[in-house]
N, C-alpha and C. Protein backbone atom coordinates (compact mmCIF):
# COMPACT_ATOMS: atom_id res chain seq x y z
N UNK A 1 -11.70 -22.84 16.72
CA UNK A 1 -12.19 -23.85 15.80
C UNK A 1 -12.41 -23.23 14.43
N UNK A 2 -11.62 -23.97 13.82
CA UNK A 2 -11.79 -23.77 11.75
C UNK A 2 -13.70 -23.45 11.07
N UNK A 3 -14.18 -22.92 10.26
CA UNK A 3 -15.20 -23.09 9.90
C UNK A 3 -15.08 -23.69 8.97
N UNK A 4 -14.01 -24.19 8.71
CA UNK A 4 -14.17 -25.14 7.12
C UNK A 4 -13.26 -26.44 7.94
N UNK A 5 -13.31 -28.06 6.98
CA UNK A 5 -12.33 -28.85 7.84
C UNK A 5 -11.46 -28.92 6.17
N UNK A 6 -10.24 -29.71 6.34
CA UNK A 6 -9.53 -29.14 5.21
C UNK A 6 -9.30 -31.10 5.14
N UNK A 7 -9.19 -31.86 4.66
CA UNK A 7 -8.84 -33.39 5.13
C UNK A 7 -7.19 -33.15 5.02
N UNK A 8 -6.70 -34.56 5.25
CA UNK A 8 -5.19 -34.54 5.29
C UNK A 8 -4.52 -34.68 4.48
N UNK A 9 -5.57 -34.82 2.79
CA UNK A 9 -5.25 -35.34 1.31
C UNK A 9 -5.02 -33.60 1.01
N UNK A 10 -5.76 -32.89 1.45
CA UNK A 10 -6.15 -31.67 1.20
C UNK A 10 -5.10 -30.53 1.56
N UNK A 11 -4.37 -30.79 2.63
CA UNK A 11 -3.48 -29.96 3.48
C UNK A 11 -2.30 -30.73 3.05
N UNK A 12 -2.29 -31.86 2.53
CA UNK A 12 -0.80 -32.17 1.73
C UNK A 12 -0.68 -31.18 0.69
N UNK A 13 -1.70 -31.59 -0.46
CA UNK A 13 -1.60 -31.08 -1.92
C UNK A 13 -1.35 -29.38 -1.67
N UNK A 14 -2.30 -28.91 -0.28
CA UNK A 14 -1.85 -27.22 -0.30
C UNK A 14 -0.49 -26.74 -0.01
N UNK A 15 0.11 -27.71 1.25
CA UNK A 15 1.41 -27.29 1.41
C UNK A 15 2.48 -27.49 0.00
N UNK A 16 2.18 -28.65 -0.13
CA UNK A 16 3.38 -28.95 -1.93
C UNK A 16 2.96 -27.40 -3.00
N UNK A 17 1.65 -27.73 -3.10
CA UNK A 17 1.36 -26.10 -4.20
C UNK A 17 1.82 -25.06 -3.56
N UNK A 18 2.14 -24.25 -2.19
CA UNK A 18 2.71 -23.24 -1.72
C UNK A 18 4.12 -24.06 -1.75
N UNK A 19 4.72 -24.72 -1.41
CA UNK A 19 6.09 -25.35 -1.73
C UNK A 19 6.82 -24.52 -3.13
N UNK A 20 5.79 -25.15 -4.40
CA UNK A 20 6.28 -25.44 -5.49
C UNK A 20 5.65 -24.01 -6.31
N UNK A 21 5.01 -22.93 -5.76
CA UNK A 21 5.14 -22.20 -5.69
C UNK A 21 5.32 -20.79 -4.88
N UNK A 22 6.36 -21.40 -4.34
CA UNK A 22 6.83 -20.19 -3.44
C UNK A 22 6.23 -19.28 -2.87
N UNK A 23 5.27 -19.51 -2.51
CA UNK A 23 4.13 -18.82 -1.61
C UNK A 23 3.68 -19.22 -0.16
N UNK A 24 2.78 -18.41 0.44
CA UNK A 24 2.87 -18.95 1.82
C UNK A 24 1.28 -19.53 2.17
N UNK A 25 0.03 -19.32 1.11
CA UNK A 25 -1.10 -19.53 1.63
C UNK A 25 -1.70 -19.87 0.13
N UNK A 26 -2.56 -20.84 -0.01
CA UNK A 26 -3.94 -21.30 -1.15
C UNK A 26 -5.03 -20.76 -0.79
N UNK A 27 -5.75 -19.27 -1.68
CA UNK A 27 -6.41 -18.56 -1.29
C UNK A 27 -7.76 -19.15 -2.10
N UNK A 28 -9.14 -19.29 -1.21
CA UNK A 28 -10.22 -19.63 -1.89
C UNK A 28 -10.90 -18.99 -1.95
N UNK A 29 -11.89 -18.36 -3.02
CA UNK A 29 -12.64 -17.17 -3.01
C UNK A 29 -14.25 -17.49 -3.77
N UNK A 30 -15.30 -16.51 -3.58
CA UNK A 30 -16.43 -17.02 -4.15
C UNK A 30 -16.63 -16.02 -5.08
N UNK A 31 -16.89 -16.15 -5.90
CA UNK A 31 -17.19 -14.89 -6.79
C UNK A 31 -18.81 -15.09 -7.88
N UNK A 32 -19.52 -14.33 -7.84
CA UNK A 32 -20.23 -14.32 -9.03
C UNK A 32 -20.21 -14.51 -10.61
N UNK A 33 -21.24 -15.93 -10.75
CA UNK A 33 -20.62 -16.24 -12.17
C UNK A 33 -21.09 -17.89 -12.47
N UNK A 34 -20.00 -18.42 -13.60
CA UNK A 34 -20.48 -20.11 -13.57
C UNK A 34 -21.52 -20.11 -14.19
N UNK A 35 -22.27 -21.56 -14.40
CA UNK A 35 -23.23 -21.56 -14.71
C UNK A 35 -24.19 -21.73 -13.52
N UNK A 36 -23.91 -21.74 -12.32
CA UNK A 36 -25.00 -21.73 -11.67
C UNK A 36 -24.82 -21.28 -10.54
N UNK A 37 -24.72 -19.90 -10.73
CA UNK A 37 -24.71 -18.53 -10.25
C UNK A 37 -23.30 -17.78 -9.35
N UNK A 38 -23.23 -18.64 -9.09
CA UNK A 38 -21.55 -18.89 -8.01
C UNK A 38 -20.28 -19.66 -8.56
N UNK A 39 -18.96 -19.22 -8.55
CA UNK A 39 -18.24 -20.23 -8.59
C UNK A 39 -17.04 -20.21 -7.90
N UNK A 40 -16.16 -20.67 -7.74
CA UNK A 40 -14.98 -21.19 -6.68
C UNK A 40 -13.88 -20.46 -7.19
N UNK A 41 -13.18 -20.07 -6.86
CA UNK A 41 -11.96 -19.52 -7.58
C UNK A 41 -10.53 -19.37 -6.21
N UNK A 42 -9.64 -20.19 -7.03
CA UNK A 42 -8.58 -20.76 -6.28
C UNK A 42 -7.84 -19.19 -6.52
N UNK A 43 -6.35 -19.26 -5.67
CA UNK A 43 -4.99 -18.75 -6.23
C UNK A 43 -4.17 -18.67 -4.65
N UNK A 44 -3.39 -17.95 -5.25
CA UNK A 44 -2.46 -18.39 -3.69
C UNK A 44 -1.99 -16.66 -3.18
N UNK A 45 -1.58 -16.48 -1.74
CA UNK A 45 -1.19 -15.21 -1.51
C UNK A 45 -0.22 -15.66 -0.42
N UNK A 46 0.91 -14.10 -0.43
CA UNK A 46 1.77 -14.26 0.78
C UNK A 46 1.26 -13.67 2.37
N UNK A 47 1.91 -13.91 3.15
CA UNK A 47 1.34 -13.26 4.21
C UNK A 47 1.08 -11.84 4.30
N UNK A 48 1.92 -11.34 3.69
CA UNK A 48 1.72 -9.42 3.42
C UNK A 48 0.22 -9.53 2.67
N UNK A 49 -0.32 -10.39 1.87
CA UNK A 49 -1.56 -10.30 1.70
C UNK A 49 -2.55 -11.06 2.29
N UNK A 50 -2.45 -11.23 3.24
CA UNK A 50 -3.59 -12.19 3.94
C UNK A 50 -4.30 -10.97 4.86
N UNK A 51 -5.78 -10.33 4.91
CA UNK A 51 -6.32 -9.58 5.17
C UNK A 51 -6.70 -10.43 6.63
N UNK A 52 -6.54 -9.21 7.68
CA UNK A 52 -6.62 -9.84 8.88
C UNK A 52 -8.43 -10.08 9.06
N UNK A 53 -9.07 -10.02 8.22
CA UNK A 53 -10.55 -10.00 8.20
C UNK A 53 -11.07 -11.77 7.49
N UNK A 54 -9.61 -12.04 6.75
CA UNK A 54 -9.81 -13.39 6.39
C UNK A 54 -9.79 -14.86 7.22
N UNK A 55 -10.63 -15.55 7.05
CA UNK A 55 -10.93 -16.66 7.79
C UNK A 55 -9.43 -17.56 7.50
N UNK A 56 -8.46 -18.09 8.17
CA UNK A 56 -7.07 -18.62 8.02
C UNK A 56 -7.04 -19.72 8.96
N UNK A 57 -6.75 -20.97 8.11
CA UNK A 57 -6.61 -22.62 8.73
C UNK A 57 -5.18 -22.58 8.74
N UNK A 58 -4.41 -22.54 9.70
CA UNK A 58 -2.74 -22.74 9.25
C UNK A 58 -2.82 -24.31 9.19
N UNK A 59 -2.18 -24.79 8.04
CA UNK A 59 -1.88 -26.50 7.75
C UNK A 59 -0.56 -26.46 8.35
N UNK A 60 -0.01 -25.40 9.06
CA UNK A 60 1.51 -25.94 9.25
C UNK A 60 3.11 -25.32 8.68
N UNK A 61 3.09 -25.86 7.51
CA UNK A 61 4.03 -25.55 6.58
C UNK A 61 3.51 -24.02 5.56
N UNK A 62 2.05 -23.82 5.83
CA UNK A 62 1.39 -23.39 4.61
C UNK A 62 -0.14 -22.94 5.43
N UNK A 63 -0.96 -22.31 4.96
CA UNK A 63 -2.12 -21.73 5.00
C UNK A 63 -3.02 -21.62 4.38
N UNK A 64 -4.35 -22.16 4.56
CA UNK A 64 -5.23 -22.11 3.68
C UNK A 64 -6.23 -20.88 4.44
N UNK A 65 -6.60 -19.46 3.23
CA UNK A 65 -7.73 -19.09 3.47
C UNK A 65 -8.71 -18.59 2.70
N UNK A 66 -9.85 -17.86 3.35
CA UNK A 66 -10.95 -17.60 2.45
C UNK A 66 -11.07 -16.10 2.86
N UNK A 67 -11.41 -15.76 1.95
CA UNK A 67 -11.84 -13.94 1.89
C UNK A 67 -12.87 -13.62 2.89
N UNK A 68 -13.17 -12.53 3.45
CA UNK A 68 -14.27 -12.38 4.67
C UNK A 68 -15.47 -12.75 3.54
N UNK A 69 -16.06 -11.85 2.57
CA UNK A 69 -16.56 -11.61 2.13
C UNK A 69 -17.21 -13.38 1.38
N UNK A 70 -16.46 -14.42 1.19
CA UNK A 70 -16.79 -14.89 0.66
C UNK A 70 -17.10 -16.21 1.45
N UNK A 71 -16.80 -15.76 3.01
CA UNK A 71 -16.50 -17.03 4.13
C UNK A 71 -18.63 -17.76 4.15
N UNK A 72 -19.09 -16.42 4.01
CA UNK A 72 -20.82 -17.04 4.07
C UNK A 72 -21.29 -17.88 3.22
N UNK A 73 -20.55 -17.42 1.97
CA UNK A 73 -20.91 -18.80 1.19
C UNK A 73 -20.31 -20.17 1.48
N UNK A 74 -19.48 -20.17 1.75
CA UNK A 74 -18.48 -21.49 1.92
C UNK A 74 -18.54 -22.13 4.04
N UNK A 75 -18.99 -20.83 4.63
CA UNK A 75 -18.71 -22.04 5.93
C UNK A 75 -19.45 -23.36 6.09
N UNK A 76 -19.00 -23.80 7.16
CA UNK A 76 -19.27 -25.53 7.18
C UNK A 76 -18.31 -26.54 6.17
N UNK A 77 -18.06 -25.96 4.97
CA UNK A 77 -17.48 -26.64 4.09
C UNK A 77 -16.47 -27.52 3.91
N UNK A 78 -16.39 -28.48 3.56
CA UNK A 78 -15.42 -29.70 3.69
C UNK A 78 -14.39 -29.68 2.70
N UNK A 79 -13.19 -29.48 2.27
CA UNK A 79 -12.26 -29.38 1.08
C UNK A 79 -11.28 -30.52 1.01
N UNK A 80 -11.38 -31.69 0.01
CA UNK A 80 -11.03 -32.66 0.14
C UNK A 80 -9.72 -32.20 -1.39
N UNK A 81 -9.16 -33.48 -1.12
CA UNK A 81 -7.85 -33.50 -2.71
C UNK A 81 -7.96 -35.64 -2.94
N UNK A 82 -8.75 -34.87 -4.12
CA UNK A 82 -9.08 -36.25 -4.54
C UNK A 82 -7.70 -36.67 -5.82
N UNK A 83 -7.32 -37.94 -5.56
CA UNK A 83 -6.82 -38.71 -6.92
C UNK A 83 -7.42 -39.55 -7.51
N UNK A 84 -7.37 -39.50 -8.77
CA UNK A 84 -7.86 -40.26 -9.58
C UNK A 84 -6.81 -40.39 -11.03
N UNK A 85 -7.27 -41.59 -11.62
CA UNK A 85 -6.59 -41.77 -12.86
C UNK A 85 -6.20 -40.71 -13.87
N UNK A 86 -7.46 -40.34 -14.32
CA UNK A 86 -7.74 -39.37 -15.19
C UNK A 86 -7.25 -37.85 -14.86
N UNK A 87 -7.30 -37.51 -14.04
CA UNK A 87 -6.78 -36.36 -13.35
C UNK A 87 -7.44 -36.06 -11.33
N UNK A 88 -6.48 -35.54 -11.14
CA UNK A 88 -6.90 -35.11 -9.38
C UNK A 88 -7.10 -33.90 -9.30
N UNK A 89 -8.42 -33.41 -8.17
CA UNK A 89 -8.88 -31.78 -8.23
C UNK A 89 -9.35 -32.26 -6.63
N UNK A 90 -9.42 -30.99 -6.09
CA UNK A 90 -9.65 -30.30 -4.86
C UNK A 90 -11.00 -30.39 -4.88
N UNK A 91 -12.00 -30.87 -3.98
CA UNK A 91 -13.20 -31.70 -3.85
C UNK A 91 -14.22 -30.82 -2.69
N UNK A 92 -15.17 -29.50 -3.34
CA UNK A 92 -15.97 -29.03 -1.97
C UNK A 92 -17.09 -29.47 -1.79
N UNK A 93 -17.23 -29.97 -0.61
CA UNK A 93 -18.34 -30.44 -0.48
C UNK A 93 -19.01 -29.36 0.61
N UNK A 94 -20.22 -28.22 -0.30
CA UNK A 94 -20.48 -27.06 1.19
C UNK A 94 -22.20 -27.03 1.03
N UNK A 95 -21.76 -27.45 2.16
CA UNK A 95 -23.53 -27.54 2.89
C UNK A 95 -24.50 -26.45 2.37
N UNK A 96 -23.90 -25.36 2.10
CA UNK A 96 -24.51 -24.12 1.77
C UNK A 96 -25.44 -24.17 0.23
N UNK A 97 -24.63 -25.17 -0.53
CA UNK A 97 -24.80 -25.16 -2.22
C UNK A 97 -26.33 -26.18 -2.00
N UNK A 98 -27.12 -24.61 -2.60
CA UNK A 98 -28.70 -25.71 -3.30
C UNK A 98 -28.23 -26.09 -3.85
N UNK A 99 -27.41 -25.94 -5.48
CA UNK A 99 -27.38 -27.05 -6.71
C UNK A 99 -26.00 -26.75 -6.86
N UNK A 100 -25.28 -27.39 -7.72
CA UNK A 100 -23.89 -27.44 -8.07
C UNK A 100 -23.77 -27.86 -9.62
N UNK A 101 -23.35 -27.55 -10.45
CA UNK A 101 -22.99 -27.65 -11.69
C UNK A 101 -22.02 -29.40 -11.84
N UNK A 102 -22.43 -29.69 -12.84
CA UNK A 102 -21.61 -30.69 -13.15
C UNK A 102 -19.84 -30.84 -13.48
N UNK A 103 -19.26 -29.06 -13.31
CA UNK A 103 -17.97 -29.38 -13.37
C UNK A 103 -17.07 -29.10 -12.11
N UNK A 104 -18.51 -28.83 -11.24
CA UNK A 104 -17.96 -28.94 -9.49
C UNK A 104 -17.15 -27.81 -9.12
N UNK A 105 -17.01 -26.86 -9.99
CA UNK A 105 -16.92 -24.93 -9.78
C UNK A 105 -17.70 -24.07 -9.65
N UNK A 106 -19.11 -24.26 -9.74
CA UNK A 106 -19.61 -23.38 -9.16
C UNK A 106 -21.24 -24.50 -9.04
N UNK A 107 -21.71 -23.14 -7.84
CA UNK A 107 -23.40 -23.55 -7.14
C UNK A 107 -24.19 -22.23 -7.21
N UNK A 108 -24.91 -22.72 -6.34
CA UNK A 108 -26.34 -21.91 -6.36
C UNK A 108 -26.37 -21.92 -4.78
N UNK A 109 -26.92 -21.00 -4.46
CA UNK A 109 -27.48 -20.62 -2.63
C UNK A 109 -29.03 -21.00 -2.59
């Protein structure tokens, strides 16, 4: 069982972004920073870089994972791919975040 759930809006948009860039996994990471203290930081890796210590959802076509190191901040976490008019972004909703900033990249523990 996954510690994160990924929705099915979510595991589309990852497989097309490893598609359309020729990669094999959408890597999510937590890093120190933001305005409120934490923030999210996307990018993508091939399998020669996927650290066997990393938490890995295979979607299938494609792979979503998270760094060991950064899996405590983020488990439980829900990763949605929202559309909207104005623009569409990747949507976390993690149980873990006391507060969250208003541009929805970074929280607080």
């Amino acid at each position: 069982m996954s510690m994160f759930t990924v929705t099915d809006s979510a595991k589309e948009q990852m497989i097309k972004l490893c598609e359309d860039n020729n990669t094999d996994a959408v890597h999510l990471s937590v890093k120190g920073g933001g305005c409120s203290g934490f923030k999210y930081e996307w990018g993508f890796a091939t399998n020669e870089e996927i650290n066997p210590a990393d938490e890995v959802v295979d979607l299938g076509k494609a792979k979503f994972i998270v760094d060991a190191i950064s899996v405590m901040y983020v488990a439980g976490t829900e990763i949605d791919f929202v559309r909207e008019v104005f623009g569409s972004h990747f949507n976390i909703s993690n149980p873990s975040a006391a507060s969250s900033c208003g541009c929805g990249e970074s929280f607080s523990v």
